[in-house]
Protein backbone atom coordinates (compact mmCIF):
# COMPACT_ATOMS: atom_id res chain seq x y z
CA UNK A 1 -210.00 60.52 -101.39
CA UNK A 2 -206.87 58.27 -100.35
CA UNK A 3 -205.43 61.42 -99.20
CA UNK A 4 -208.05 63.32 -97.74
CA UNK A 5 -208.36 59.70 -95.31
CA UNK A 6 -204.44 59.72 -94.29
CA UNK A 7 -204.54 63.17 -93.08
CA UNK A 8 -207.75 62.41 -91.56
CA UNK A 9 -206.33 59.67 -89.54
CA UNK A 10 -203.04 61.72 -88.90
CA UNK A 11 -205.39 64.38 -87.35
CA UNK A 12 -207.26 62.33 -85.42
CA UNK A 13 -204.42 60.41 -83.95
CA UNK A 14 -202.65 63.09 -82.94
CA UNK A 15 -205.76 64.61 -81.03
CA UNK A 16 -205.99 60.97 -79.17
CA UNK A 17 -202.84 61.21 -78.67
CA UNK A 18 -202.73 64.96 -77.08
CA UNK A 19 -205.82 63.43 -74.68
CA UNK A 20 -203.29 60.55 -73.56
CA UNK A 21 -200.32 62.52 -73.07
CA UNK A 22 -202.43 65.11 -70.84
CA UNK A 23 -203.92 62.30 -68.77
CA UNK A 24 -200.08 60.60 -68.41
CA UNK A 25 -198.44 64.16 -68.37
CA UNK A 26 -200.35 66.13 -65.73
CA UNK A 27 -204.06 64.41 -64.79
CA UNK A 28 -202.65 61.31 -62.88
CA UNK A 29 -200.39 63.28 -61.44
CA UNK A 30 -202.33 65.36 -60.01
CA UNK A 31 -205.06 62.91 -58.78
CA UNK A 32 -202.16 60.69 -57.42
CA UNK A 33 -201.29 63.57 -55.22
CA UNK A 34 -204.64 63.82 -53.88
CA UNK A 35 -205.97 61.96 -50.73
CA UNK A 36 -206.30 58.12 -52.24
CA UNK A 37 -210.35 58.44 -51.50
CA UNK A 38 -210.69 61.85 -53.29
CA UNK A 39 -207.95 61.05 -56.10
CA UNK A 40 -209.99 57.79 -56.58
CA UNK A 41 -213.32 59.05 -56.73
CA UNK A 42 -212.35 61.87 -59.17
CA UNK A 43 -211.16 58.89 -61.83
CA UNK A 44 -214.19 57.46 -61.45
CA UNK A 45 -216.39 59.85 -62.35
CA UNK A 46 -213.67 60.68 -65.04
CA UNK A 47 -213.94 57.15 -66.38
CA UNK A 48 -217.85 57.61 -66.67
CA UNK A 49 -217.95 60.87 -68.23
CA UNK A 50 -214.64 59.45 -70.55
CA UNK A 51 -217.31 57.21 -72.11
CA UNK A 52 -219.48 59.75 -74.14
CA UNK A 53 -219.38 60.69 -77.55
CA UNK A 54 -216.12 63.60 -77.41
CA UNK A 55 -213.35 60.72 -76.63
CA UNK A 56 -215.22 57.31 -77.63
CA UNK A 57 -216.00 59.25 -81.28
CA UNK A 58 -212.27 60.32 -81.50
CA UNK A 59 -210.78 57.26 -80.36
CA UNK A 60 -212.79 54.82 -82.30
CA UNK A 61 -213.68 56.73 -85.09
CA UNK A 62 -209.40 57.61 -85.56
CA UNK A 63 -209.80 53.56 -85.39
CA UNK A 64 -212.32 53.61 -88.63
CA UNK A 65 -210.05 55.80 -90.54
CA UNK A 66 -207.17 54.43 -90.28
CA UNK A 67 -208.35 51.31 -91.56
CA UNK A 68 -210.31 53.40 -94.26
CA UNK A 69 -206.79 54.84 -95.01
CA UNK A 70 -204.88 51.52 -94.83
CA UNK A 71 -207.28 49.98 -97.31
CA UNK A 72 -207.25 52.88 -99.62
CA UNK A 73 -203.28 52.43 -99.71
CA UNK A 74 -203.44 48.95 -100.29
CA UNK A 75 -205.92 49.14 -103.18
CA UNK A 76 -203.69 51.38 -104.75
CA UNK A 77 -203.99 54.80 -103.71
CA UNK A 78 -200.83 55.78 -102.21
CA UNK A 79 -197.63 54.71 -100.54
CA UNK A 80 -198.05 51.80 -98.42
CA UNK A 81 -196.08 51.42 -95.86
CA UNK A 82 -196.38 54.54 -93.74
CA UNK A 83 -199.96 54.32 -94.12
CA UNK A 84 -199.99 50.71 -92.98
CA UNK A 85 -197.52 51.62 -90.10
CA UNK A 86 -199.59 54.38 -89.18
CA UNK A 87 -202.44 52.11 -88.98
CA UNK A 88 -200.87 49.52 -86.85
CA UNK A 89 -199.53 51.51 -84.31
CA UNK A 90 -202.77 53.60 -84.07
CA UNK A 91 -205.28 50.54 -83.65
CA UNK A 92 -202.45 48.19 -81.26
CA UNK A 93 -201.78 51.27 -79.48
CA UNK A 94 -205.01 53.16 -79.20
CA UNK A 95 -206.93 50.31 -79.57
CA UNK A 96 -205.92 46.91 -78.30
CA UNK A 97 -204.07 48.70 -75.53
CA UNK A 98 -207.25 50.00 -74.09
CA UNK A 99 -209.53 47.60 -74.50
CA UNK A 100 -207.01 44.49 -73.16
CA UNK A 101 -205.00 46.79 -70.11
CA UNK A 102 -206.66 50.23 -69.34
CA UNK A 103 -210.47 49.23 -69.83
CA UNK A 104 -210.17 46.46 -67.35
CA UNK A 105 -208.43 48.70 -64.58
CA UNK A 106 -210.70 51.28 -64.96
CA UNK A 107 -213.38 48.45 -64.35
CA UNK A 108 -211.08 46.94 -61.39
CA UNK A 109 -211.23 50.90 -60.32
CA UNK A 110 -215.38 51.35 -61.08
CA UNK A 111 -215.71 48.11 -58.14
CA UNK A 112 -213.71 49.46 -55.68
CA UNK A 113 -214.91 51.35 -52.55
CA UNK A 114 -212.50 54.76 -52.66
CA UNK A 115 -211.41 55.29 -49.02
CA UNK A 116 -211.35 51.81 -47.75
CA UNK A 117 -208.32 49.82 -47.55
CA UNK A 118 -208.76 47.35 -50.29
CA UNK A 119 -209.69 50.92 -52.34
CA UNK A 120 -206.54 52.92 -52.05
CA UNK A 121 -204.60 49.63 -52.73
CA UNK A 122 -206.54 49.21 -55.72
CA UNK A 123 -205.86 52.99 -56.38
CA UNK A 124 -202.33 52.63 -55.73
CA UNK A 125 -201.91 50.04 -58.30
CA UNK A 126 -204.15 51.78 -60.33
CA UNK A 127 -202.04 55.19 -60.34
CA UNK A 128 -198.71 53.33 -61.30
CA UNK A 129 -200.25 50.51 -63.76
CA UNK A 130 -202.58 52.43 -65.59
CA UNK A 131 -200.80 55.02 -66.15
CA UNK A 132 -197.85 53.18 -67.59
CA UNK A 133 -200.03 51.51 -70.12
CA UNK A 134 -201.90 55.29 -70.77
CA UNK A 135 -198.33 56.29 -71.32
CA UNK A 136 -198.42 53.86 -73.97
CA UNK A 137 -200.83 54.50 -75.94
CA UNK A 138 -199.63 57.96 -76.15
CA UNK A 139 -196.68 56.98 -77.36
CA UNK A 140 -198.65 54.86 -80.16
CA UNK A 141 -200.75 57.29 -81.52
CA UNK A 142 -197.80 60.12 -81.19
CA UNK A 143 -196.45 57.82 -83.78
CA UNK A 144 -199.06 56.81 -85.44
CA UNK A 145 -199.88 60.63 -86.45
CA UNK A 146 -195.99 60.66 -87.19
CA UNK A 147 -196.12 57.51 -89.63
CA UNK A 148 -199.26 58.21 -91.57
CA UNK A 149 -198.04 62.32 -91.78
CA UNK A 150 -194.94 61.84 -93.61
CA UNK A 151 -197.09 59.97 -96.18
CA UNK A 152 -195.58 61.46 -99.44
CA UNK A 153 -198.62 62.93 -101.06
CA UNK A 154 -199.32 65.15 -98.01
């Protein structure tokens, strides 16, 4: 079973991870080079549809089995301390990182009025500071998948 959650968890943050790099890899790029209003509005509605079951099941369910996995470990079922690092960087990364920098942008975004001036600033800082922190958490599951896949019964 200890197993079966690792590669679980590996799996699933290296999907999250694949959705984070796109966004920081080719998405925000190409809304950034959009006209502020329409690159603006198009994150918005992203932002709303981002909230349904496809990405909120894979990011916080990822989030369930890695602590699944990480308490497996610790109770004895397998070598600790990739598992654990796994873990860590998954729910800091994945987790914490959206909920205390990219969550409150895309709120910050959600109030803003796209084509006004006070909306393309807020886009503008939107575009460079979300992103940076999206880039992030890419870079945190990325290893996260890394950490909890070289696990040595897998």
């Amino acid at each position: 079973m200890t197993t079966a959650l690792v590669l679980a968890a590996a799996l699933g943050s290296a999907v999250v991870a694949g959705v984070f790099a796109t966004f920081s890899g080719f998405v925000m790029r190409a809304l950034g080079a959009l006209p502020a209003a329409t690159g603006a509005a198009a994150m918005q509605a992203v932002n709303v549809t981002a909230l349904r079951p496809p990405l909120m099941t894979a990011l916080f369910g990822t989030a369930a089995l890695c602590l699944a996995a990480a308490a497996a470990v610790l109770a004895g079922g397998g070598p600790v301390a990739p598992v654990l690092a796994g873990a860590a960087a998954y729910l800091a990364g994945a987790v914490l990182v959206t909920a205390g920098a990219n969550v409150p942008l895309n709120e910050e975004l959600r109030r803003s009025v796209p084509g006004t001036p006070e909306g393309d600033a807020v886009w503008a800082r939107y575009l460079r500071v979300w992103t940076r922190w999206n880039t992030l958490r890419a870079v945190a599951c990325t290893g996260a998948a890394a950490a909890l896949g070289s696990a040595p019964f897998l």
